[in-house]
N, C-alpha and C. Protein backbone atom coordinates (compact mmCIF):
# COMPACT_ATOMS: atom_id res chain seq x y z
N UNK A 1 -8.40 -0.65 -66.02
CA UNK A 1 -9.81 -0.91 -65.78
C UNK A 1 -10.62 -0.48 -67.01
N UNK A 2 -11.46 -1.20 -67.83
CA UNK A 2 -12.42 -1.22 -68.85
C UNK A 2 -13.01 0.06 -67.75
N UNK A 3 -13.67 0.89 -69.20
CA UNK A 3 -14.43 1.97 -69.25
C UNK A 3 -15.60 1.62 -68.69
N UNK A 4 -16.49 2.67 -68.24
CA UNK A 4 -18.04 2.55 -67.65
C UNK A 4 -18.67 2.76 -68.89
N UNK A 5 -19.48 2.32 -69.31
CA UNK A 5 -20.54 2.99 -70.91
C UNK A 5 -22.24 2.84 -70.15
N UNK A 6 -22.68 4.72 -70.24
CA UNK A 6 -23.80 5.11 -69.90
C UNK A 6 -24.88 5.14 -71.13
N UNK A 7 -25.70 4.55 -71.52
CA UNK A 7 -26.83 4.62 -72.49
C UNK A 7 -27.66 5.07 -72.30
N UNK A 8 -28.55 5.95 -73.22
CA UNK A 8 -29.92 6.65 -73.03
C UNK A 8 -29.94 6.26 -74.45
N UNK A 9 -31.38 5.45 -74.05
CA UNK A 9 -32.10 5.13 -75.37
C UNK A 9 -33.32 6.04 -75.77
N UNK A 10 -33.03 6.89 -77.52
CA UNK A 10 -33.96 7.73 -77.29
C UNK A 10 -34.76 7.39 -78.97
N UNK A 11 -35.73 8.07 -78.96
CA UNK A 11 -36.32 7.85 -80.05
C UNK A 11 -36.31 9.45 -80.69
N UNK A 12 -36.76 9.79 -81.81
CA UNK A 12 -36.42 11.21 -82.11
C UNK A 12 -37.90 11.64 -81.99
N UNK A 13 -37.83 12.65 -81.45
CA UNK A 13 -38.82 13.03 -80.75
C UNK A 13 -39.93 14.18 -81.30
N UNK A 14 -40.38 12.95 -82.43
CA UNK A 14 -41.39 13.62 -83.85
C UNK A 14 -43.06 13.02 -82.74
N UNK A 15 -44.14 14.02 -83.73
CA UNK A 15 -45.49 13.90 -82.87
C UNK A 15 -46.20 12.58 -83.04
N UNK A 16 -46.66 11.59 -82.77
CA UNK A 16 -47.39 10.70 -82.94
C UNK A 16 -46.41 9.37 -83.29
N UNK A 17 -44.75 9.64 -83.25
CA UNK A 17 -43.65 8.67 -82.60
C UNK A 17 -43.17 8.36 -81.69
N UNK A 18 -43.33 9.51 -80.89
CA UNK A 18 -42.73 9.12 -79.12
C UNK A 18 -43.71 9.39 -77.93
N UNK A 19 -43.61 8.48 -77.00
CA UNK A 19 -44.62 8.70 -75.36
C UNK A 19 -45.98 8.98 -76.25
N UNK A 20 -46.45 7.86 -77.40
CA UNK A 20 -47.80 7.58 -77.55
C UNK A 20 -48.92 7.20 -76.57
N UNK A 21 -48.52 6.93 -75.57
CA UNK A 21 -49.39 7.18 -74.30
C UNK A 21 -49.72 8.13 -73.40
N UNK A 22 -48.66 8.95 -72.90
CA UNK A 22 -48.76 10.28 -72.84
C UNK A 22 -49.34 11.31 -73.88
N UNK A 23 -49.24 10.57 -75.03
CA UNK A 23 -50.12 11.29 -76.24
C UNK A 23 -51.25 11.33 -75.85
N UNK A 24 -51.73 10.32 -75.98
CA UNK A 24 -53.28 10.29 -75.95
C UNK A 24 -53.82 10.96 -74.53
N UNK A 25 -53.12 11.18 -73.74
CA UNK A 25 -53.41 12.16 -72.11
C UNK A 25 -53.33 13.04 -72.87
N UNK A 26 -52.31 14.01 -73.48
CA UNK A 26 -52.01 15.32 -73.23
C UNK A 26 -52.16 15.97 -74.69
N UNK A 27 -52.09 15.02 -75.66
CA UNK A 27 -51.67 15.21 -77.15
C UNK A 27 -50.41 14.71 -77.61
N UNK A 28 -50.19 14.70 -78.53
CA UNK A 28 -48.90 14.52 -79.52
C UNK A 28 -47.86 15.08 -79.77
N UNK A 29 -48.09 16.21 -79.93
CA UNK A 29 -47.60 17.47 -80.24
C UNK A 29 -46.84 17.83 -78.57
N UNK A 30 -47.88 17.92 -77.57
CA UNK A 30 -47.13 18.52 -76.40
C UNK A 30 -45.84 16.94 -76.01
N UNK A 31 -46.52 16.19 -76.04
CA UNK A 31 -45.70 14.74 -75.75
C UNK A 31 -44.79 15.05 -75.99
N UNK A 32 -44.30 14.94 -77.33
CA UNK A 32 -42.99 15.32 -78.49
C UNK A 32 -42.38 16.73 -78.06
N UNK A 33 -43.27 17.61 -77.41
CA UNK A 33 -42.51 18.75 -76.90
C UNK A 33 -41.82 18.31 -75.58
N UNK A 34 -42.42 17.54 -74.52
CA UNK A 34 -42.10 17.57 -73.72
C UNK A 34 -40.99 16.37 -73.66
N UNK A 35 -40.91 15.46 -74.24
CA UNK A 35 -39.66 14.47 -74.52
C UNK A 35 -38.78 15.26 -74.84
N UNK A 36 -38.47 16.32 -75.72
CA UNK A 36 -37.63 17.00 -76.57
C UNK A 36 -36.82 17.83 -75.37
N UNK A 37 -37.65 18.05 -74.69
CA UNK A 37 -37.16 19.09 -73.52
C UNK A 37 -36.80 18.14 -72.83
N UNK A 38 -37.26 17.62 -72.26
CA UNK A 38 -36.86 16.55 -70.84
C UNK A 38 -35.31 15.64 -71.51
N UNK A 39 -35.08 15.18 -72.79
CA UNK A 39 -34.16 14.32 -72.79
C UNK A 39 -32.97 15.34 -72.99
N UNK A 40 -33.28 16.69 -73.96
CA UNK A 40 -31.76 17.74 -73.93
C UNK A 40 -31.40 18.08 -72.31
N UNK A 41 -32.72 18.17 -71.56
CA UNK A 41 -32.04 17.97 -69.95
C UNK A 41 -31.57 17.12 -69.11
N UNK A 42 -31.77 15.68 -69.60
CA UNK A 42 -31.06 14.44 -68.84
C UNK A 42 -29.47 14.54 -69.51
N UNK A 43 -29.64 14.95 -71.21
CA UNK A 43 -28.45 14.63 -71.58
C UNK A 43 -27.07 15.43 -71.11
N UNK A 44 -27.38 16.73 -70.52
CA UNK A 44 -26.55 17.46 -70.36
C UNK A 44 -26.32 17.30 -68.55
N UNK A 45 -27.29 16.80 -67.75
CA UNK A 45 -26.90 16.14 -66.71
C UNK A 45 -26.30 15.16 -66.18
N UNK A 46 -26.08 14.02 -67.59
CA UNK A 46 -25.40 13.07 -67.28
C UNK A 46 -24.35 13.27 -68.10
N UNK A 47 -23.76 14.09 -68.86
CA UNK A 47 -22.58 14.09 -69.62
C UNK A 47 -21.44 13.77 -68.84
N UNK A 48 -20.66 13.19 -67.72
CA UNK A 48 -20.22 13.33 -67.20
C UNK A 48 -18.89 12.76 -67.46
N UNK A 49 -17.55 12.99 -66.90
CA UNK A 49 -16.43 12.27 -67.75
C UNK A 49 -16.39 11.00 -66.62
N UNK A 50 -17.02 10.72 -65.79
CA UNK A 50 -16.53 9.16 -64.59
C UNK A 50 -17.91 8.72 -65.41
N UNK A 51 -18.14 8.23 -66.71
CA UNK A 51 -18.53 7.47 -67.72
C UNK A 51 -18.81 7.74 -68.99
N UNK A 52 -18.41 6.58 -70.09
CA UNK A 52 -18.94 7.09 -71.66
C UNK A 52 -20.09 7.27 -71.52
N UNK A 53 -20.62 8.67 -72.19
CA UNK A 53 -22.25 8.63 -72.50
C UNK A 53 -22.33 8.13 -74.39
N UNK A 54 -23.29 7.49 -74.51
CA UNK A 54 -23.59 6.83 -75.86
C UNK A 54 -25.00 7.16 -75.63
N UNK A 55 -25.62 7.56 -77.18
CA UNK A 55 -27.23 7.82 -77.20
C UNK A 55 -27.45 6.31 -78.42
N UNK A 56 -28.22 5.87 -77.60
CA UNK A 56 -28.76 4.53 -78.72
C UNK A 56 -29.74 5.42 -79.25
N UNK A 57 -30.17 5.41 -80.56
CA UNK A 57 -31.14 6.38 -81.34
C UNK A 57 -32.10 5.27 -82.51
N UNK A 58 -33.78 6.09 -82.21
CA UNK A 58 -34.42 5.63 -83.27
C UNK A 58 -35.34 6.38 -83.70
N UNK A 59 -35.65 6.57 -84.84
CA UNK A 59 -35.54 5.32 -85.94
C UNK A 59 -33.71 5.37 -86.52
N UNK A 60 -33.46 4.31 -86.74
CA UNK A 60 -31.96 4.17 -87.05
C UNK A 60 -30.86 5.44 -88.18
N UNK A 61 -31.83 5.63 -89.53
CA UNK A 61 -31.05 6.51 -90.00
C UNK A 61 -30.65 7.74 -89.77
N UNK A 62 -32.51 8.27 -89.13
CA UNK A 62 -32.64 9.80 -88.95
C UNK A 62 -32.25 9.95 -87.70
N UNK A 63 -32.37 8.82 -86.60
CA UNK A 63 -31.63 9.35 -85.00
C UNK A 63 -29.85 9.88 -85.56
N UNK A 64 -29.28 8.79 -86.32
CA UNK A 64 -28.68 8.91 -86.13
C UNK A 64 -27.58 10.35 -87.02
N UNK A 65 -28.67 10.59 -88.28
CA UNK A 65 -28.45 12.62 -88.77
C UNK A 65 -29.04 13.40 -87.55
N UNK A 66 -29.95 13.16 -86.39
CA UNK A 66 -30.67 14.09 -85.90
C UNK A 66 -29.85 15.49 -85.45
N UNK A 67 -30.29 16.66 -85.76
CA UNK A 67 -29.47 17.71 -84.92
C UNK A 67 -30.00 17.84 -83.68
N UNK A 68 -31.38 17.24 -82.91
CA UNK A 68 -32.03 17.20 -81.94
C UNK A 68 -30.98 17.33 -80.60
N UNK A 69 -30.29 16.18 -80.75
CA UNK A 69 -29.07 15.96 -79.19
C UNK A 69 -27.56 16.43 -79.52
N UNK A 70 -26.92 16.86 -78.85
CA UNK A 70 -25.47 17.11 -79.34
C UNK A 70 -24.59 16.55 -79.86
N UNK A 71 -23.83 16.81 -80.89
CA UNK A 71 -23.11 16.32 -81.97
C UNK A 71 -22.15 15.74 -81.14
N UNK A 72 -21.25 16.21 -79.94
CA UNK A 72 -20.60 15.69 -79.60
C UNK A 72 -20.51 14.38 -78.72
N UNK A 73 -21.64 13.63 -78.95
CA UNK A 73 -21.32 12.41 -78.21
C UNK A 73 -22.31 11.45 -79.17
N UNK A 74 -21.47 10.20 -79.00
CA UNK A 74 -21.16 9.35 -79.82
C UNK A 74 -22.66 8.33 -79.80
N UNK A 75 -23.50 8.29 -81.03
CA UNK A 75 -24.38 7.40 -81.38
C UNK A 75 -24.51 6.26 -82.20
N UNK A 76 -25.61 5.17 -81.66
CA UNK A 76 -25.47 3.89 -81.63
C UNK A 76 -26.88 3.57 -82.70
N UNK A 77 -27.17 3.29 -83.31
CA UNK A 77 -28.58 2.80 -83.93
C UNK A 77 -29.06 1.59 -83.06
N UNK A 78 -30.29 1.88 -82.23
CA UNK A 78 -30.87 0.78 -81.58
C UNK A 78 -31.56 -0.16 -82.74
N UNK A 79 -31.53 -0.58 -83.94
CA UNK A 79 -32.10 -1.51 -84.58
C UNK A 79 -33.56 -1.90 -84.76
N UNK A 80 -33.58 -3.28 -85.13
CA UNK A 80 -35.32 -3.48 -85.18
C UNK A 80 -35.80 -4.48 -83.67
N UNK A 81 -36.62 -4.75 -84.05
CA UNK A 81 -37.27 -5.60 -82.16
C UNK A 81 -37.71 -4.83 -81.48
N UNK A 82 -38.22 -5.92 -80.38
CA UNK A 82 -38.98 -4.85 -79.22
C UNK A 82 -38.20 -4.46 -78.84
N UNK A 83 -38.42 -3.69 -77.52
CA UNK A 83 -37.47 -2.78 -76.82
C UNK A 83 -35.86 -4.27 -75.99
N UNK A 84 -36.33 -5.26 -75.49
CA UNK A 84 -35.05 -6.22 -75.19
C UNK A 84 -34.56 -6.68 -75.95
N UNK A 85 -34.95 -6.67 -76.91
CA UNK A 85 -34.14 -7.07 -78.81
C UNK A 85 -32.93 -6.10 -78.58
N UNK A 86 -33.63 -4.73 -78.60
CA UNK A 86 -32.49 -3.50 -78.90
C UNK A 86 -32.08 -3.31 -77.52
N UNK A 87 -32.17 -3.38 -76.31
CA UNK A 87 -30.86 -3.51 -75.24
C UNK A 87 -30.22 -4.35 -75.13
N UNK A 88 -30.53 -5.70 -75.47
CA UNK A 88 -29.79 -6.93 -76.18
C UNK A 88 -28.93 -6.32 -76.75
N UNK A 89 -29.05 -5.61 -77.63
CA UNK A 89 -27.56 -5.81 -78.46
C UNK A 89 -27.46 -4.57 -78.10
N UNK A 90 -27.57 -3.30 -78.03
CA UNK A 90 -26.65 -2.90 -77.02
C UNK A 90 -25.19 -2.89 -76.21
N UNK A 91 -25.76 -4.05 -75.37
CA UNK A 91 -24.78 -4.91 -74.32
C UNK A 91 -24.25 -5.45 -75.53
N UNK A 92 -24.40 -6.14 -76.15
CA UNK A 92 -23.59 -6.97 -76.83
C UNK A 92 -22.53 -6.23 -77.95
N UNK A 93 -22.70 -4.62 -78.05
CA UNK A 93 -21.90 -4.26 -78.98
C UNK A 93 -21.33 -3.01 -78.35
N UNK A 94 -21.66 -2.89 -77.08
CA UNK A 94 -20.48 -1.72 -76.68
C UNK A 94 -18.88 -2.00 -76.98
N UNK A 95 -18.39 -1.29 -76.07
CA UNK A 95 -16.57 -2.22 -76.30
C UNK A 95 -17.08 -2.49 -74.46
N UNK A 96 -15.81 -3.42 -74.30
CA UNK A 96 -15.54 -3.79 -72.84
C UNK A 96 -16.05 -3.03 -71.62
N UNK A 97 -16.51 -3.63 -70.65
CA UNK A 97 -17.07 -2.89 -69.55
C UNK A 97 -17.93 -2.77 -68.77
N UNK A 98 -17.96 -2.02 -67.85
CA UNK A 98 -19.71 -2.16 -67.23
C UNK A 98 -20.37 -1.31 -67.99
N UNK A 99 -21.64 -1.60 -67.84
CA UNK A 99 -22.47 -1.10 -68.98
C UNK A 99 -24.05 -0.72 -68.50
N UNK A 100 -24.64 0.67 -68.29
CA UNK A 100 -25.62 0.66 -67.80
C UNK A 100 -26.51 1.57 -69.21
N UNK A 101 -27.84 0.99 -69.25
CA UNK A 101 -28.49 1.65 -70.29
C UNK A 101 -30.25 2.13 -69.11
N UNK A 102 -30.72 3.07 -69.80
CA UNK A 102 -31.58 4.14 -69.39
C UNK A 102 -32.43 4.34 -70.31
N UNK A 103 -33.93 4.95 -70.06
CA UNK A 103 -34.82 5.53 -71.14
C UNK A 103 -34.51 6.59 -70.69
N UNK A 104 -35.19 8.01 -71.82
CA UNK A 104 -34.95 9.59 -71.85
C UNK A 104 -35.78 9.55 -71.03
N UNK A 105 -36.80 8.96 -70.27
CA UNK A 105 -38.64 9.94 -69.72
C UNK A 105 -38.22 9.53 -68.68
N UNK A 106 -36.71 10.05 -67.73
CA UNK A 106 -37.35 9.87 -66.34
C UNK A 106 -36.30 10.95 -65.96
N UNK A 107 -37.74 12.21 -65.45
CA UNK A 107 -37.02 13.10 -64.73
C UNK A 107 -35.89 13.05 -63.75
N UNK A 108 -36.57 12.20 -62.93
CA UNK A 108 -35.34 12.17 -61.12
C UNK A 108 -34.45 11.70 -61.46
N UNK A 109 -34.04 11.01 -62.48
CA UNK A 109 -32.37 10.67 -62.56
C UNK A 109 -31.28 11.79 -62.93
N UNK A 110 -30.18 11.47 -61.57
CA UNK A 110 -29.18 12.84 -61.44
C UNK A 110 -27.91 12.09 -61.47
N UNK A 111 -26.85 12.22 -61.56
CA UNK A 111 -25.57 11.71 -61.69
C UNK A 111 -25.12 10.83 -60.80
N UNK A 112 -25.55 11.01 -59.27
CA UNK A 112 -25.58 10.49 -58.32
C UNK A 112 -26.48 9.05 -58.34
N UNK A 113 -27.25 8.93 -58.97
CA UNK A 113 -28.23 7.33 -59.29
C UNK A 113 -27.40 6.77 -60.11
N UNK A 114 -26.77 7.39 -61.21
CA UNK A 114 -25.88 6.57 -61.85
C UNK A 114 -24.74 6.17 -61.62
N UNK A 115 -24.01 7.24 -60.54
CA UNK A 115 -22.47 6.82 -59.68
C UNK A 115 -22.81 5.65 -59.16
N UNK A 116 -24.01 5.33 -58.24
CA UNK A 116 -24.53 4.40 -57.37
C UNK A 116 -25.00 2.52 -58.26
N UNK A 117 -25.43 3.55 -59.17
CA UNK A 117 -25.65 1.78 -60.16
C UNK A 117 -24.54 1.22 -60.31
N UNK A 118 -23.49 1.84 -60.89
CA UNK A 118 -22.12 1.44 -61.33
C UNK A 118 -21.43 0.81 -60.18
N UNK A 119 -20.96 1.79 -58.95
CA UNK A 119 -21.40 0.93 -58.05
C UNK A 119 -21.80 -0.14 -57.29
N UNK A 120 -23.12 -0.65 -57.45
CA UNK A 120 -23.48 -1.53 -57.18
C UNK A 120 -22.80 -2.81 -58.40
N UNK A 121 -22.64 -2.52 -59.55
CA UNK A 121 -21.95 -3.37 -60.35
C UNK A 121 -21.16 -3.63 -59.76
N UNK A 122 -20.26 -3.28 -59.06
CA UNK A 122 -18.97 -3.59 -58.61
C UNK A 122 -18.76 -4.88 -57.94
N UNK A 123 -20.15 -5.11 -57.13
CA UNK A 123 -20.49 -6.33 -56.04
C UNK A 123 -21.01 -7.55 -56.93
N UNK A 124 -21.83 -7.16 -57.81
CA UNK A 124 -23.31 -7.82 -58.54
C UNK A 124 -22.21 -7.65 -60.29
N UNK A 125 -23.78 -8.99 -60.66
CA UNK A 125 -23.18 -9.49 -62.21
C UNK A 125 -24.06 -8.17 -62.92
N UNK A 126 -25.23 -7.73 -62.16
CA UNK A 126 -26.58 -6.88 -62.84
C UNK A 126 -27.07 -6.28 -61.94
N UNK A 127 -27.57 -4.73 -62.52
CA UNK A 127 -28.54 -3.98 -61.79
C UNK A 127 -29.97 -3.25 -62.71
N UNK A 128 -30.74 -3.50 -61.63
CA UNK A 128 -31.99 -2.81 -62.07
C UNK A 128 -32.13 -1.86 -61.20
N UNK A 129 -32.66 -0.96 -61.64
CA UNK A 129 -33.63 0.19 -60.95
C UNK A 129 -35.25 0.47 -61.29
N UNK A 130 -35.64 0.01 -60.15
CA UNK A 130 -37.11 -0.64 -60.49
C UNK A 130 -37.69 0.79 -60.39
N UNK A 131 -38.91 1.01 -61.20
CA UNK A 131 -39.69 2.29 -61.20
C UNK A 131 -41.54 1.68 -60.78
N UNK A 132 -42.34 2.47 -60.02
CA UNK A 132 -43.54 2.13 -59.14
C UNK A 132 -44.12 1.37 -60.19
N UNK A 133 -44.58 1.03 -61.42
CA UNK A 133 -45.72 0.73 -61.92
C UNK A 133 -44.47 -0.84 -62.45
N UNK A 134 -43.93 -1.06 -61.82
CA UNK A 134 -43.70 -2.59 -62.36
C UNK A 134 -42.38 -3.01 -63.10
N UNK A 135 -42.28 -1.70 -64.00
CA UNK A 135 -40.95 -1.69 -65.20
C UNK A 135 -40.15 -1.96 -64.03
N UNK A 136 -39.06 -0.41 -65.18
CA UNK A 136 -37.69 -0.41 -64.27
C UNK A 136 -37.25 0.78 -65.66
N UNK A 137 -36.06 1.89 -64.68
CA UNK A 137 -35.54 2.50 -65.60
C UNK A 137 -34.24 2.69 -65.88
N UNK A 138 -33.69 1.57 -65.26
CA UNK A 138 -32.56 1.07 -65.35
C UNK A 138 -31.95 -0.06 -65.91
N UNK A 139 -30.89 -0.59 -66.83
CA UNK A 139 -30.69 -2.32 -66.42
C UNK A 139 -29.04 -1.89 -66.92
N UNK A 140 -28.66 -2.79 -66.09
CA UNK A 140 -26.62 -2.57 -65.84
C UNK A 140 -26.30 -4.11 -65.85
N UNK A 141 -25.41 -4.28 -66.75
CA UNK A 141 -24.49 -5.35 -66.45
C UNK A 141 -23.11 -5.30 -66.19
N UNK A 142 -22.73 -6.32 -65.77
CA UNK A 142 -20.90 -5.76 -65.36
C UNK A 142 -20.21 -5.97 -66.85
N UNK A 143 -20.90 -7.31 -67.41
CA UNK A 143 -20.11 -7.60 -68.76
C UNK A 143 -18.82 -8.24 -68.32
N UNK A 144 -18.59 -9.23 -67.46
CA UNK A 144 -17.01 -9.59 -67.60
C UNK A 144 -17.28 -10.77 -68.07
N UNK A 145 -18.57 -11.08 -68.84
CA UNK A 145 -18.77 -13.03 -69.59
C UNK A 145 -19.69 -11.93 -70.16
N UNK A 146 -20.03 -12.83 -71.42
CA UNK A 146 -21.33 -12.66 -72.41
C UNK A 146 -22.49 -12.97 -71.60
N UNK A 147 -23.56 -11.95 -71.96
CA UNK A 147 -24.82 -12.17 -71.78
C UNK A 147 -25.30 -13.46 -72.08
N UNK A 148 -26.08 -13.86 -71.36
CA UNK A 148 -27.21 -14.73 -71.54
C UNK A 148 -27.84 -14.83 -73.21
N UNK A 149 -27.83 -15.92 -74.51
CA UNK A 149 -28.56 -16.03 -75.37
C UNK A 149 -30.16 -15.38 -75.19
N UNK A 150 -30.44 -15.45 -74.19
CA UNK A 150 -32.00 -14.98 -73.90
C UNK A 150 -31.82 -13.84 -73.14
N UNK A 151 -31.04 -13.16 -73.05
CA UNK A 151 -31.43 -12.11 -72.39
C UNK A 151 -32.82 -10.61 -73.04
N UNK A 152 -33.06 -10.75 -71.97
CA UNK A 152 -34.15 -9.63 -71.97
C UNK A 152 -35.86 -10.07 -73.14
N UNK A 153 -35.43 -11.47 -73.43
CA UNK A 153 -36.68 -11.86 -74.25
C UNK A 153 -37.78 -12.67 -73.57
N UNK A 154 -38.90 -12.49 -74.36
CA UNK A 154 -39.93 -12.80 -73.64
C UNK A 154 -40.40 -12.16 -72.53
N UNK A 155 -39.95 -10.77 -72.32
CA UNK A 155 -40.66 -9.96 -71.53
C UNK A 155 -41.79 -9.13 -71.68
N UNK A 156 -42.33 -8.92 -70.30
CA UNK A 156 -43.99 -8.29 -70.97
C UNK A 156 -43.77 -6.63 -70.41
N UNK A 157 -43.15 -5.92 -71.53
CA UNK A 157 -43.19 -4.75 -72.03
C UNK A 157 -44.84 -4.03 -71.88
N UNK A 158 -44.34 -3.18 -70.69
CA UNK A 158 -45.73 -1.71 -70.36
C UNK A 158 -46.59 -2.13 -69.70
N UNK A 159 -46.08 -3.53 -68.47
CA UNK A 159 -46.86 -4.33 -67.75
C UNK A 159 -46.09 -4.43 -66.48
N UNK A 160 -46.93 -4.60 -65.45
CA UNK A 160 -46.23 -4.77 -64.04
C UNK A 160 -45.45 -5.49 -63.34
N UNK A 161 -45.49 -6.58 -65.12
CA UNK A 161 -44.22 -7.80 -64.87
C UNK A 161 -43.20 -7.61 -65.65
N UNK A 162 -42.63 -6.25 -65.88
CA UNK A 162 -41.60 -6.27 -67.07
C UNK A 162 -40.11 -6.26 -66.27
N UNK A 163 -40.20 -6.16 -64.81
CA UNK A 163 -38.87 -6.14 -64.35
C UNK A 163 -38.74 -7.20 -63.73
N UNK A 164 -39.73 -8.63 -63.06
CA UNK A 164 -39.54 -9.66 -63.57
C UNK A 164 -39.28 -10.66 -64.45
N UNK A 165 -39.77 -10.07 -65.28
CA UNK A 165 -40.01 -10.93 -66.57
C UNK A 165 -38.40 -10.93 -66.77
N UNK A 166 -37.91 -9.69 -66.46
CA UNK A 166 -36.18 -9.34 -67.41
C UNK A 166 -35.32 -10.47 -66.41
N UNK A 167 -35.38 -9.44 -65.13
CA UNK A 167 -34.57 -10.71 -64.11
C UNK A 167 -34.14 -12.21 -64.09
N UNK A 168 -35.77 -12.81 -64.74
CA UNK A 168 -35.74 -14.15 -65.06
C UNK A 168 -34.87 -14.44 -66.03
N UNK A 169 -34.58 -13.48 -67.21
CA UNK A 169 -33.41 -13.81 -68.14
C UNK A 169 -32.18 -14.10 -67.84
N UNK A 170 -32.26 -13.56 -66.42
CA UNK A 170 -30.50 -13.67 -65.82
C UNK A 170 -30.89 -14.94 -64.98
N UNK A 171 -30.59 -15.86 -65.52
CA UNK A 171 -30.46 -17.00 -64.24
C UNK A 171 -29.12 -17.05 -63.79
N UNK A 172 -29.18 -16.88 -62.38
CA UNK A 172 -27.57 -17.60 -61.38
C UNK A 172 -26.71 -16.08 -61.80
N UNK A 173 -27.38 -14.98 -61.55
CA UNK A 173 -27.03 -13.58 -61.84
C UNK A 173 -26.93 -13.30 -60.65
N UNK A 174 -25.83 -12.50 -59.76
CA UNK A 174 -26.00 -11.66 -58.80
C UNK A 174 -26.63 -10.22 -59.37
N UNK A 175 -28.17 -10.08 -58.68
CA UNK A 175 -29.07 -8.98 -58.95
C UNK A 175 -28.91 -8.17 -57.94
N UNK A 176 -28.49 -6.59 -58.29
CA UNK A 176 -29.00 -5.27 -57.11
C UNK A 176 -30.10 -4.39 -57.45
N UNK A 177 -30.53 -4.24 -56.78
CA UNK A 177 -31.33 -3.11 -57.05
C UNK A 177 -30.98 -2.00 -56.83
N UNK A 178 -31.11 -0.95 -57.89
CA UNK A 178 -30.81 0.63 -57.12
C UNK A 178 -32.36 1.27 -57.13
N UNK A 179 -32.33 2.61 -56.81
CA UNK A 179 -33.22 3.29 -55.99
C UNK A 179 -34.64 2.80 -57.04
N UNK A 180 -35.71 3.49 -56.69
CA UNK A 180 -36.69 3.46 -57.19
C UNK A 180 -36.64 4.76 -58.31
N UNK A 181 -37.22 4.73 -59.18
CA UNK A 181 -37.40 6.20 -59.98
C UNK A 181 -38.76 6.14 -60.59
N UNK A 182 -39.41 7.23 -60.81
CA UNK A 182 -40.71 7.12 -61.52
C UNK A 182 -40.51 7.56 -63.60
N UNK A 183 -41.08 7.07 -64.31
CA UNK A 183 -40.44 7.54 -65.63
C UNK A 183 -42.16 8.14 -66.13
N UNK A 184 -42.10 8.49 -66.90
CA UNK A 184 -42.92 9.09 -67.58
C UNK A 184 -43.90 8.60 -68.65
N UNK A 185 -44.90 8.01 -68.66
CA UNK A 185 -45.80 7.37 -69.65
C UNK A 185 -47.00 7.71 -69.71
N UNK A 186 -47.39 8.27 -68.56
CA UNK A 186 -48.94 9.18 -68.95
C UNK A 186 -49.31 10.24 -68.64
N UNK A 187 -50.21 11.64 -68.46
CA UNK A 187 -50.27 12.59 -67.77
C UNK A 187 -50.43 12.14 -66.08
N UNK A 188 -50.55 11.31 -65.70
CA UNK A 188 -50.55 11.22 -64.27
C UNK A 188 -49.04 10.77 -63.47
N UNK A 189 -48.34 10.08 -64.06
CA UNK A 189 -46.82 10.42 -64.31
C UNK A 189 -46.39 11.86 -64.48
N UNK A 190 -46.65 12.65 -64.84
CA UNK A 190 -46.36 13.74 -65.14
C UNK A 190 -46.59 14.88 -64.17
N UNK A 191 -47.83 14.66 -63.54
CA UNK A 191 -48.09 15.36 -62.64
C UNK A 191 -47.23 14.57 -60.71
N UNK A 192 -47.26 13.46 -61.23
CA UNK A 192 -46.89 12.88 -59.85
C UNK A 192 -45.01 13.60 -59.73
């Protein structure tokens, strides 16, 4: 059986580069503090051996010198494009397998959401895990055919149609959904 491959896509977590929206709530400085903290705590919660963990990293050269996340697991340069450009290829350059990718800003995810996505792969071609404001902080494919040429393009990124918008890329896809999760983009996220 092909390997599971778990992704967290992170950005390096300098002031006035990452959760620029949460910036402007809280500042820059705390943003970048609080990404910094929150993703060394997802990463060491999902390290788990029932899947590869891979950190897709940006900006490409310095994610990938960063001493920020632990040396011992294996990084990917997420590239240039919007954000479905770079989970696009992603999927397209792991090795064999099911394949679920993640952002760092969402607290409630525990090992158990991700046993359950994989999971649900098992039935389904794709999974999302839709989060309240529209996104999603999830997207899983099984990978046993190539993606879709269009996958994940033309979506409307930081809008209440971005986990439609993606879905539509999968035509004649068996879609699951797993749980709901909330991710992190402004101080009211933060407090919720």
């Amino acid at each position: 059986m092909p390997d599971r491959h778990l992704v967290i896509m992170l950005k390096e977590p300098r002031p006035g580069r990452v959760k620029t929206r949460l910036g402007r709530d809280i500042g820059m400085v705390p943003a970048a503090w609080w990404f910094r903290h929150q993703t060394r705590a997802l990463i060491r919660r999902l390290d788990d051996p029932r899947w590869r963990l891979t950190l897709a990293v940006s900006p490409d050269r310095v994610g990938m010198q960063s001493r920020v996340w632990p040396a011992h697991l294996p990084r990917i340069v997420q590239g240039q494009g919007d954000l479905g450009a770079r989970m696009a290829r992603v999927f397209h350059t792991l090795p064999p397998g099911p394949a679920l990718i993640i952002g760092g800003d969402i607290p409630g995810v525990m090992p158990q959401h991700i046993a359950e996505a994989f999971g649900l792969l098992g039935r389904n071609d794709a999974v999302f895990g839709p989060a309240p404001d529209g996104g999603y902080w999830l997207v899983g494919l099984k990978r046993v055919f190539t993606p879709p040429p269009g996958l994940l393009r033309n979506v409307r990124w930081s809008s209440e149609h971005a986990l439609a918008d993606s879905i539509a890329t999968l035509p004649g896809y068996r879609i699951a959904r797993a749980d709901t999760l909330r991710d992190v983009d402004t101080a009211a996220d933060l407090s919720a």
